[in-house]
Protein backbone atom coordinates (compact mmCIF):
# COMPACT_ATOMS: atom_id res chain seq x y z
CA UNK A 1 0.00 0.00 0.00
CA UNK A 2 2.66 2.56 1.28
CA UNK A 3 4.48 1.84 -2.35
CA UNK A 4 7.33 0.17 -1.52
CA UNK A 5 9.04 -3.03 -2.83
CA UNK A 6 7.52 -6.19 -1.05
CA UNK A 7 9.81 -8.78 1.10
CA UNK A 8 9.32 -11.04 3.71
CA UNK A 9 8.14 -8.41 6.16
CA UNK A 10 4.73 -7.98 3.92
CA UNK A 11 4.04 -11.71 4.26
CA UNK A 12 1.80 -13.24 7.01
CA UNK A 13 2.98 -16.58 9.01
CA UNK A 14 2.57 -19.25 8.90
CA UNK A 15 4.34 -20.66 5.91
CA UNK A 16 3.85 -24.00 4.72
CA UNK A 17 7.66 -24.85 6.34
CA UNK A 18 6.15 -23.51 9.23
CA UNK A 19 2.85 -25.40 9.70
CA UNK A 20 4.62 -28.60 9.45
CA UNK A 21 5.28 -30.64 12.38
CA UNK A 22 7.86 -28.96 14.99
CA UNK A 23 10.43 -31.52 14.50
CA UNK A 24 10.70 -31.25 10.42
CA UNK A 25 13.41 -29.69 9.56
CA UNK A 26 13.33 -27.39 6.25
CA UNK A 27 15.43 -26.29 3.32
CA UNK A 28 13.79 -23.35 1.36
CA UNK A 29 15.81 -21.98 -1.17
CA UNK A 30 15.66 -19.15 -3.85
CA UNK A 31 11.69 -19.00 -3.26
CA UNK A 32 10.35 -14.75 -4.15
CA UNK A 33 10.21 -12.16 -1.59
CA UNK A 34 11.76 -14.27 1.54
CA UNK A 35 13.87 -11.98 1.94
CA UNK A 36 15.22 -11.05 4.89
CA UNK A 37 15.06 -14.61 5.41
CA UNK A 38 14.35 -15.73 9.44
CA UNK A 39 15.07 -18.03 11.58
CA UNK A 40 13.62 -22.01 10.79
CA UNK A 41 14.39 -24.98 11.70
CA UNK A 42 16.51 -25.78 8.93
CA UNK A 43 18.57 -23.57 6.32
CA UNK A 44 16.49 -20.54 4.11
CA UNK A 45 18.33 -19.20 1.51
CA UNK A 46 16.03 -16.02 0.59
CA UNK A 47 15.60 -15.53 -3.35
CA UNK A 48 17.19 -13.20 -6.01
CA UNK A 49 13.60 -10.84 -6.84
CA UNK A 50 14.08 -7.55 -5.50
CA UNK A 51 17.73 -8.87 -3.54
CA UNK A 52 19.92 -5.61 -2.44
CA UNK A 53 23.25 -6.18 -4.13
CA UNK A 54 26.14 -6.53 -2.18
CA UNK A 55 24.15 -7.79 0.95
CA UNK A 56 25.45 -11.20 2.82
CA UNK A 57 22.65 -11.83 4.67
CA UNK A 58 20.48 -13.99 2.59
CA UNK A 59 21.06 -16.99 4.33
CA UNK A 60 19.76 -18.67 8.01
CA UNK A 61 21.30 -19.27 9.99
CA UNK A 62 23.79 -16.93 8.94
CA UNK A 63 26.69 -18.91 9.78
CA UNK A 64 26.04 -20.76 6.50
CA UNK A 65 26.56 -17.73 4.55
CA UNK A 66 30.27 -18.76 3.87
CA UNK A 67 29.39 -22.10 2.26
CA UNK A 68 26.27 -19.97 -0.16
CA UNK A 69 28.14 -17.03 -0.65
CA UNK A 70 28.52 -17.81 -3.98
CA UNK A 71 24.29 -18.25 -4.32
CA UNK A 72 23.70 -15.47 -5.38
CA UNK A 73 26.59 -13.42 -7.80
CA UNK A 74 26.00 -9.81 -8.24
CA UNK A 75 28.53 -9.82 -11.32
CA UNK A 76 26.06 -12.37 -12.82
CA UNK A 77 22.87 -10.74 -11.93
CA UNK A 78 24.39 -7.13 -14.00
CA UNK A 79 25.38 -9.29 -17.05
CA UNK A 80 21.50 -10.53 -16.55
CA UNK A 81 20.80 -7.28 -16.63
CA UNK A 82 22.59 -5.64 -19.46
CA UNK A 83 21.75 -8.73 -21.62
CA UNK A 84 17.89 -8.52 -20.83
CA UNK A 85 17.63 -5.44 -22.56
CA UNK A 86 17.82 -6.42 -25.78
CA UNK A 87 16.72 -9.83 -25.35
CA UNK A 88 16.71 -11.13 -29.33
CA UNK A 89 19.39 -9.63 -30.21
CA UNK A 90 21.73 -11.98 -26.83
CA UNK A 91 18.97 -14.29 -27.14
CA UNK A 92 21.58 -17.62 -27.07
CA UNK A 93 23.93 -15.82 -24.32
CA UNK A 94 20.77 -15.36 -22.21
CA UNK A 95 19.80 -18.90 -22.52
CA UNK A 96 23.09 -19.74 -21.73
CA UNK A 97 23.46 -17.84 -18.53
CA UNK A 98 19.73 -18.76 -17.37
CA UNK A 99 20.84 -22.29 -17.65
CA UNK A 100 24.05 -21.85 -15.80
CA UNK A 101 22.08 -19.69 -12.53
CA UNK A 102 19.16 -22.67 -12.46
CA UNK A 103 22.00 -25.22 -12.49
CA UNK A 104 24.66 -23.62 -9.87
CA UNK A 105 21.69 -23.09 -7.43
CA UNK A 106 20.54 -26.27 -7.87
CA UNK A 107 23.75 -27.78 -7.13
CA UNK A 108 23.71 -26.04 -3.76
CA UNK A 109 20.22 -26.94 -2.81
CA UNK A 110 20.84 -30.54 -3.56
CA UNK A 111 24.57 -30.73 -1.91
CA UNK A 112 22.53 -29.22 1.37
CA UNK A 113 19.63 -31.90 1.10
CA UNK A 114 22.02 -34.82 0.87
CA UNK A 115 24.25 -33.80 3.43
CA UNK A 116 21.96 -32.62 6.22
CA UNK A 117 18.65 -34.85 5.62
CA UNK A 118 16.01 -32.54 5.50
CA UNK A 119 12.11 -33.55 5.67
CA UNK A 120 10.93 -30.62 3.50
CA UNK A 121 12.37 -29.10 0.51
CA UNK A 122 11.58 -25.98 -1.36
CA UNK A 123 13.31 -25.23 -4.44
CA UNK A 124 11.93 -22.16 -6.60
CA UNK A 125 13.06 -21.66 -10.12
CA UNK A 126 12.37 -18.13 -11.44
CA UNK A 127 14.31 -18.40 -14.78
CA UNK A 128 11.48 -19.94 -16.56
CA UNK A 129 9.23 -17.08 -16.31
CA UNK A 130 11.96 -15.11 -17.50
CA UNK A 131 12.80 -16.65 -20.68
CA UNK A 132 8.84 -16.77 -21.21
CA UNK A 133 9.09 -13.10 -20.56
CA UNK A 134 11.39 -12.74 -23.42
CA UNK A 135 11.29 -14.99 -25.69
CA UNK A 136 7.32 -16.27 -25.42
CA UNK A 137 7.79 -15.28 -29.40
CA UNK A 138 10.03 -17.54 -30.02
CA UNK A 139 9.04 -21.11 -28.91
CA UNK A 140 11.67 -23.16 -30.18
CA UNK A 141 13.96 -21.38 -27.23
CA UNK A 142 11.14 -21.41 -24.68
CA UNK A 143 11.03 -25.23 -25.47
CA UNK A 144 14.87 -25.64 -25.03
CA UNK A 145 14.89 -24.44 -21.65
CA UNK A 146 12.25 -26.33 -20.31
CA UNK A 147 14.12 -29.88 -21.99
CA UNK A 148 16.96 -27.90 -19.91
CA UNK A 149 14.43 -27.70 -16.56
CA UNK A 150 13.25 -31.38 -17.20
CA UNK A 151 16.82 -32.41 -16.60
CA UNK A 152 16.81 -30.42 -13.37
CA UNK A 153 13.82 -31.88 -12.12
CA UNK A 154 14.81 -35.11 -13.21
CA UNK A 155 17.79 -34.72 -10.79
CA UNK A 156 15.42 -33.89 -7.89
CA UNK A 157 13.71 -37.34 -8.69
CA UNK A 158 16.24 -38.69 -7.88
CA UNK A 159 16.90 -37.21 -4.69
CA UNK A 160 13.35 -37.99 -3.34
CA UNK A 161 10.45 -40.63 -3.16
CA UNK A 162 8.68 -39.44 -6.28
CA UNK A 163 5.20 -39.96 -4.27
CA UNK A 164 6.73 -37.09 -2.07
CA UNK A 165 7.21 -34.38 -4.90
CA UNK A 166 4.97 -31.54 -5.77
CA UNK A 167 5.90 -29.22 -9.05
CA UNK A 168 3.57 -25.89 -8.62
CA UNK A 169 3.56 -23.02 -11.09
CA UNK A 170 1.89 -19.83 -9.67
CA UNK A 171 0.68 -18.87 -13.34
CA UNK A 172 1.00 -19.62 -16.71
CA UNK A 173 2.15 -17.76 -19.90
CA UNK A 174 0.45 -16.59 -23.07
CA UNK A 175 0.89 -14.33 -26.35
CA UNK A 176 -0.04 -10.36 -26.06
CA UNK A 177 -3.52 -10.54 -26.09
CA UNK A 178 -5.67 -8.75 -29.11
CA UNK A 179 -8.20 -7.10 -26.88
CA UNK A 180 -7.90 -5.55 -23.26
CA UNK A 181 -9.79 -4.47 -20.53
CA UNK A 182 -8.54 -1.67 -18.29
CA UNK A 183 -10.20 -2.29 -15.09
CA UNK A 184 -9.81 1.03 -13.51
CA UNK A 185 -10.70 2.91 -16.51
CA UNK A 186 -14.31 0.86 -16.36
CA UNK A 187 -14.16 1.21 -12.41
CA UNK A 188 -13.73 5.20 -13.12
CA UNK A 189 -16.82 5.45 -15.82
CA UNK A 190 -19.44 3.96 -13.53
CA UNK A 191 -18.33 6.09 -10.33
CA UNK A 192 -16.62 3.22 -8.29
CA UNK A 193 -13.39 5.07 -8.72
CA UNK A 194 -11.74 8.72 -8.37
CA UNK A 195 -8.06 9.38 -9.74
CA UNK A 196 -6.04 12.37 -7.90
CA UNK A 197 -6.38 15.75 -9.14
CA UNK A 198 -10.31 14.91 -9.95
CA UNK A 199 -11.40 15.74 -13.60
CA UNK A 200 -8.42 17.03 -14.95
CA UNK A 201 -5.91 14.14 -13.52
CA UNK A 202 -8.24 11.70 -14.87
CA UNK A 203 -8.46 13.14 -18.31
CA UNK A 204 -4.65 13.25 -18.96
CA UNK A 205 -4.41 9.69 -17.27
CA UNK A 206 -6.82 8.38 -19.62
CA UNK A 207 -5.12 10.13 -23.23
CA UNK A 208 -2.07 8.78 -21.43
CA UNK A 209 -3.25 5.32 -21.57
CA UNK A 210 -4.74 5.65 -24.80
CA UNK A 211 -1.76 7.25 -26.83
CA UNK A 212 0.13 4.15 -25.34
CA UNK A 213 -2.19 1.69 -26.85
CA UNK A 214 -2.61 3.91 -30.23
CA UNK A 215 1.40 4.85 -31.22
CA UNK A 216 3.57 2.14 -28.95
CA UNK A 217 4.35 -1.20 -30.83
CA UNK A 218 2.95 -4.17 -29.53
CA UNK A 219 6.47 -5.95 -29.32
CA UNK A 220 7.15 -2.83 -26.87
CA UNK A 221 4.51 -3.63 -24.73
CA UNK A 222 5.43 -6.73 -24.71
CA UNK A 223 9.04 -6.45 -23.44
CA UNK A 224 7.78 -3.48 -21.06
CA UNK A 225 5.54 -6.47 -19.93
């Protein structure tokens, strides 16, 4: 509400990790907006959305941070960055680099769960709603990262009773659509809504929105998306 960027602080207990039985001990890794991460009984390893660079306090206990210092890479995260923004034209370096974040966090998540015999596991993969992000034009890549994601998964098969693992997405993907429907703009018509600066704010919010629609490419939405 107040605007600012949400972490772990905007989230109510109890977590799933938490509503398990007392004893269980947990490993959560990478999983959005656990950061700062808290105290469980187990290991958290917060996850990259929204991270502060620089920071060394992603990990609890903390005392773990020396082994997982290398979870998250800032120098990484920039070439991520300055690669993203023109997506087709680094298209097969971005592949390449989403591949090689999924697989060196994966390889920490599953050194912890084989040395310290956890009872619940929580890996979170955020890549593949990247590459959808970018590259939802171009199936053929979209397609070659989730043969790449199989792989990974197929690795956490082997790591666990498959009657014991659940795969969850928390939405799926789809082109640009032809038509939309601007709820606030509808909200605004019939009276259920009033935009600051009354008349006047609402007028130039509205040619605002509409110029968008009228003179900015679709494949600009899209990336803006």
């Amino acid at each position: 509400p107040d605007g600012s960027i949400i972490d772990a602080s905007d989230t109510e207990p109890p977590a799933i990790w938490d509503a398990i039985e007392p004893d269980n001990r947990s490993l959560i890794a990478n999983l959005r907006s656990t950061y700062p991460p808290y105290n469980i009984n187990g290991t958290m390893i917060a996850g990259d959305l929204f991270l502060p660079s620089g920071v060394n306090d992603y990990v609890t206990p903390i005392s773990r941070y020396d082994e997982l210092c290398s979870f998250h890479d800032d120098e990484r995260q920039s070439r991520w960055n300055r690669l993203a923004h023109s997506p087709d034209d680094n298209a097969d370096e971005l592949l390449n680099l989403a591949r090689e974040v999924v697989r060196d966090k994966y390889r920490h998540f599953e050194r912890l769960w084989q040395q310290d015999h956890y009872d619940f596991g929580l890996f979170w993969i955020g890549k593949t709603d990247s590459i959808q992000h970018h590259f939802w034009h171009d199936q053929d890549r979209v397609r070659s990262f989730y043969e790449f994601i199989d792989e990974i998964i197929g690795r956490i098969r082997k790591n666990i009773d498959p009657d014991n693992l659940m795969i969850l997405s928390d939405h799926g993907f789809g082109k640009v659509p032809d038509r939309r429907f601007h709820v606030n703009t509808w909200l605004q018509r019939e009276g259920y809504l009033s935009a600051t600066g009354g008349r006047a704010g609402a007028a130039i919010s509205g040619i605002t929105q509409q110029l968008l629609i009228k003179h900015v490419p679709k494949s600009a939405l899209r990336t803006a998306h």
